[in-house]
Protein backbone atom coordinates (compact mmCIF):
# COMPACT_ATOMS: atom_id res chain seq x y z
CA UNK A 1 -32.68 -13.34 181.82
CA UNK A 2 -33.72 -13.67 178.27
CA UNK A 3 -32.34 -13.33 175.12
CA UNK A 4 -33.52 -10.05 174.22
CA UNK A 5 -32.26 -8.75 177.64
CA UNK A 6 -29.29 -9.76 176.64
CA UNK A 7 -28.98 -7.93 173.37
CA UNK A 8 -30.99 -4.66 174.49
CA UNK A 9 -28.39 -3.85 177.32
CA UNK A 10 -25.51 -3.72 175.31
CA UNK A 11 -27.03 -1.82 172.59
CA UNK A 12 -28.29 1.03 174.98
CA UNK A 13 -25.02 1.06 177.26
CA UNK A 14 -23.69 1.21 173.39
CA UNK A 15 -26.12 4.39 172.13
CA UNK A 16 -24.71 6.03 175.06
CA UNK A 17 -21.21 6.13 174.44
CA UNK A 18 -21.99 6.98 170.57
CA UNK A 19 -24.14 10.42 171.32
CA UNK A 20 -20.84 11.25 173.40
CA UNK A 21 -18.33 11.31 170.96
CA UNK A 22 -16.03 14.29 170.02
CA UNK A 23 -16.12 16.11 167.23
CA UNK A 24 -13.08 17.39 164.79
CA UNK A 25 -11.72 20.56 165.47
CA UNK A 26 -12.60 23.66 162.91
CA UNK A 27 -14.10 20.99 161.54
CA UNK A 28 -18.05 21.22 162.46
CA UNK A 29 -19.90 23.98 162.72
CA UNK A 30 -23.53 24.60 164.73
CA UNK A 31 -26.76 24.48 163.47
CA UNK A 32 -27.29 28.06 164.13
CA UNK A 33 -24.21 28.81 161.46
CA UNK A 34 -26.17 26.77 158.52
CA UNK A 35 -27.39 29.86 155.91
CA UNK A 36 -25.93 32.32 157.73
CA UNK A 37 -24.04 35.31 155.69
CA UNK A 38 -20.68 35.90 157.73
CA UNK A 39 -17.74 38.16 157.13
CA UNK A 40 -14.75 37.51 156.23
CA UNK A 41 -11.36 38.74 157.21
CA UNK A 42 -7.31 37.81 156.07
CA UNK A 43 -4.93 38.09 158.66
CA UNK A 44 -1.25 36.96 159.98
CA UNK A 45 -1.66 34.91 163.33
CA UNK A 46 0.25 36.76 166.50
CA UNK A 47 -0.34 34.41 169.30
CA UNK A 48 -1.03 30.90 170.12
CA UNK A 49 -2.34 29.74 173.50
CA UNK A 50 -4.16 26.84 174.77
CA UNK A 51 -7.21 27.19 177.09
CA UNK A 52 -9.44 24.32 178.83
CA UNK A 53 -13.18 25.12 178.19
CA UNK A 54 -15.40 24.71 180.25
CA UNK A 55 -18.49 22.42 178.99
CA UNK A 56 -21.81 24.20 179.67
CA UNK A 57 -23.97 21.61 181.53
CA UNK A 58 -27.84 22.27 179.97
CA UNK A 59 -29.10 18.99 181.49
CA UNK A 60 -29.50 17.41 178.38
CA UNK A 61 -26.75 14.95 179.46
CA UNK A 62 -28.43 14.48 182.39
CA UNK A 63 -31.68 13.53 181.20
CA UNK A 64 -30.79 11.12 178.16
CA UNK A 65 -28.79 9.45 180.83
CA UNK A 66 -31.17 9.22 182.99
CA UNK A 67 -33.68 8.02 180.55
CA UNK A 68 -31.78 5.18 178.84
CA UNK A 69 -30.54 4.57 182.06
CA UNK A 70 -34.08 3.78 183.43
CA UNK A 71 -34.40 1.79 180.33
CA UNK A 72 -31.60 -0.09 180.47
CA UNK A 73 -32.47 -0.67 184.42
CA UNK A 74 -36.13 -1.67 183.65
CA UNK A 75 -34.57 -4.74 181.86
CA UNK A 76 -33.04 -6.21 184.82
CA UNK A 77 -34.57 -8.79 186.76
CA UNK A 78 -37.40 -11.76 186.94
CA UNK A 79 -39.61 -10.33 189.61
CA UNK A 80 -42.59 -8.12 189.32
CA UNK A 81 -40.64 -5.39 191.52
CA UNK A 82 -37.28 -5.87 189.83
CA UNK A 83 -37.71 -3.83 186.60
CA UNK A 84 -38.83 -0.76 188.97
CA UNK A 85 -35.77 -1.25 190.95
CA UNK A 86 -34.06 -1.59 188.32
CA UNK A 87 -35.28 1.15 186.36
CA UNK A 88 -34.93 3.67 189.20
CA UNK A 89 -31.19 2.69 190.02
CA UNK A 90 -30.75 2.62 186.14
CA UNK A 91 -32.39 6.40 185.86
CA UNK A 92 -30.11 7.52 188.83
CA UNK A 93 -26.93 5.86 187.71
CA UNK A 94 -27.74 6.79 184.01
CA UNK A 95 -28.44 10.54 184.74
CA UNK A 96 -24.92 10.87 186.95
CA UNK A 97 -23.20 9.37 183.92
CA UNK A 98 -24.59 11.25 181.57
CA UNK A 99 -24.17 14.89 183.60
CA UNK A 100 -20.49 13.82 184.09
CA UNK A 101 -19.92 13.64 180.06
CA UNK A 102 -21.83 16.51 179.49
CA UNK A 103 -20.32 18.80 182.28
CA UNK A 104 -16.40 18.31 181.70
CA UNK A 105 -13.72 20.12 179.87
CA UNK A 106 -12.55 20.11 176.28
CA UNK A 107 -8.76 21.51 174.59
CA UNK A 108 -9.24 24.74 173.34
CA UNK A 109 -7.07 27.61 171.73
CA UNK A 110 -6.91 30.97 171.92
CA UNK A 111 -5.21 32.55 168.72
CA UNK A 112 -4.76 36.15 168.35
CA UNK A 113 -4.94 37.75 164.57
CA UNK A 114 -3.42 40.95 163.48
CA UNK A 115 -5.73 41.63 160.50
CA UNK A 116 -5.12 42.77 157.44
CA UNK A 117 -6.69 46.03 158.39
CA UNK A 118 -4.90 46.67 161.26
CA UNK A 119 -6.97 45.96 163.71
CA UNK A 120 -6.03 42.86 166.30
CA UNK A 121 -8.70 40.49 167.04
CA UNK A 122 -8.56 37.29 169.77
CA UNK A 123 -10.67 34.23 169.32
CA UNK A 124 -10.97 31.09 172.01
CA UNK A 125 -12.46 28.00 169.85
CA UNK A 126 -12.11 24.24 170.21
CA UNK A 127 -8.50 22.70 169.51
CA UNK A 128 -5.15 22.65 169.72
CA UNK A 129 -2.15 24.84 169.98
CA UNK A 130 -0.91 22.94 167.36
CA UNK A 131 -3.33 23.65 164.85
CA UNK A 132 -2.10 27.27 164.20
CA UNK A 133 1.94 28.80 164.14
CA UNK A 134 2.98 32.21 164.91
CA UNK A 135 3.05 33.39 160.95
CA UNK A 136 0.23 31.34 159.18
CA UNK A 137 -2.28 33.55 156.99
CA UNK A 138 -5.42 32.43 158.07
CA UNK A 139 -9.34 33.92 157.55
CA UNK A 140 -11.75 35.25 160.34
CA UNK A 141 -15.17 34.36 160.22
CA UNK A 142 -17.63 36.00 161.93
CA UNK A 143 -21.61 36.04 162.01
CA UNK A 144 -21.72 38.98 164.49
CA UNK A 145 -21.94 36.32 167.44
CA UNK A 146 -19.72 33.47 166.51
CA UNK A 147 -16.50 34.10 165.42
CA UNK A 148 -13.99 31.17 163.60
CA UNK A 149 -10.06 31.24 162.76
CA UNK A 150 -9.18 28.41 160.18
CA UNK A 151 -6.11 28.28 157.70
């Protein structure tokens, strides 16, 4: 195996762990949220709760897997059928990988708001139980679709 071989492997094996990071809760917000007016609401948290959420698998986890997978395999071997070997098993074992990361569970909470105007409001988002008390003042966000509590 050469030298490069050697060095490529690692680095994709390495790419792949690095796309599947976690983010910081309340912390990051989607693309979809950049320039967007929202309203904004006071209220007095009622209710803390944690959920597991359910990751929605799109098949993009799938697919990079499977592709740098394939890659990855391709390197593999001295033969002239070796890198397709390789790069098949690579695709398949890359593309299970990579729609196990993308279809499991994250921590969530659900925190329920009495706001200011009366009016109680319940929001499921990524994070902990421990991120909000029964008491704190915090603001409501909301763009008509995606609704945020933060403190």
């Amino acid at each position: 195996m050469n030298r490069s071989r050697l060095i490529f492997v690692p680095a994709v094996l390495s790419a792949i762990f690095m796309i599947s990071g976690c983010a910081t809760p309340n912390s990051n917000v989607g693309s979809n949220q950049v320039n967007r007016a929202q309203t904004v609401q006071w209220g007095e948290v009622e209710a803390v709760s944690a959920v597991t959420i359910q990751n929605q698998n799109t098949g993009v986890g799938t697919a990079t897997g499977a592709v740098l997978g394939g890659i990855a395999g391709s390197t593999i071997g001295g033969g002239n059928r070796a890198p397709i070997a390789g790069a098949t098993a690579g695709a398949v074992a890359g593309g299970a990988a990579g729609n196990a990361m993308a279809s499991g569970t994250s921590p969530g909470v659900e925190v329920v708001v009495r706001l200011e105007s009366g009016q109680s409001v319940a929001v499921i988002q990524a994070g902990s139980p421990n991120d909000f008390r029964v008491g704190d003042r915090v603001r409501v966000s909301s763009d008509g679709v995606t609704t945020r509590v933060s403190r």
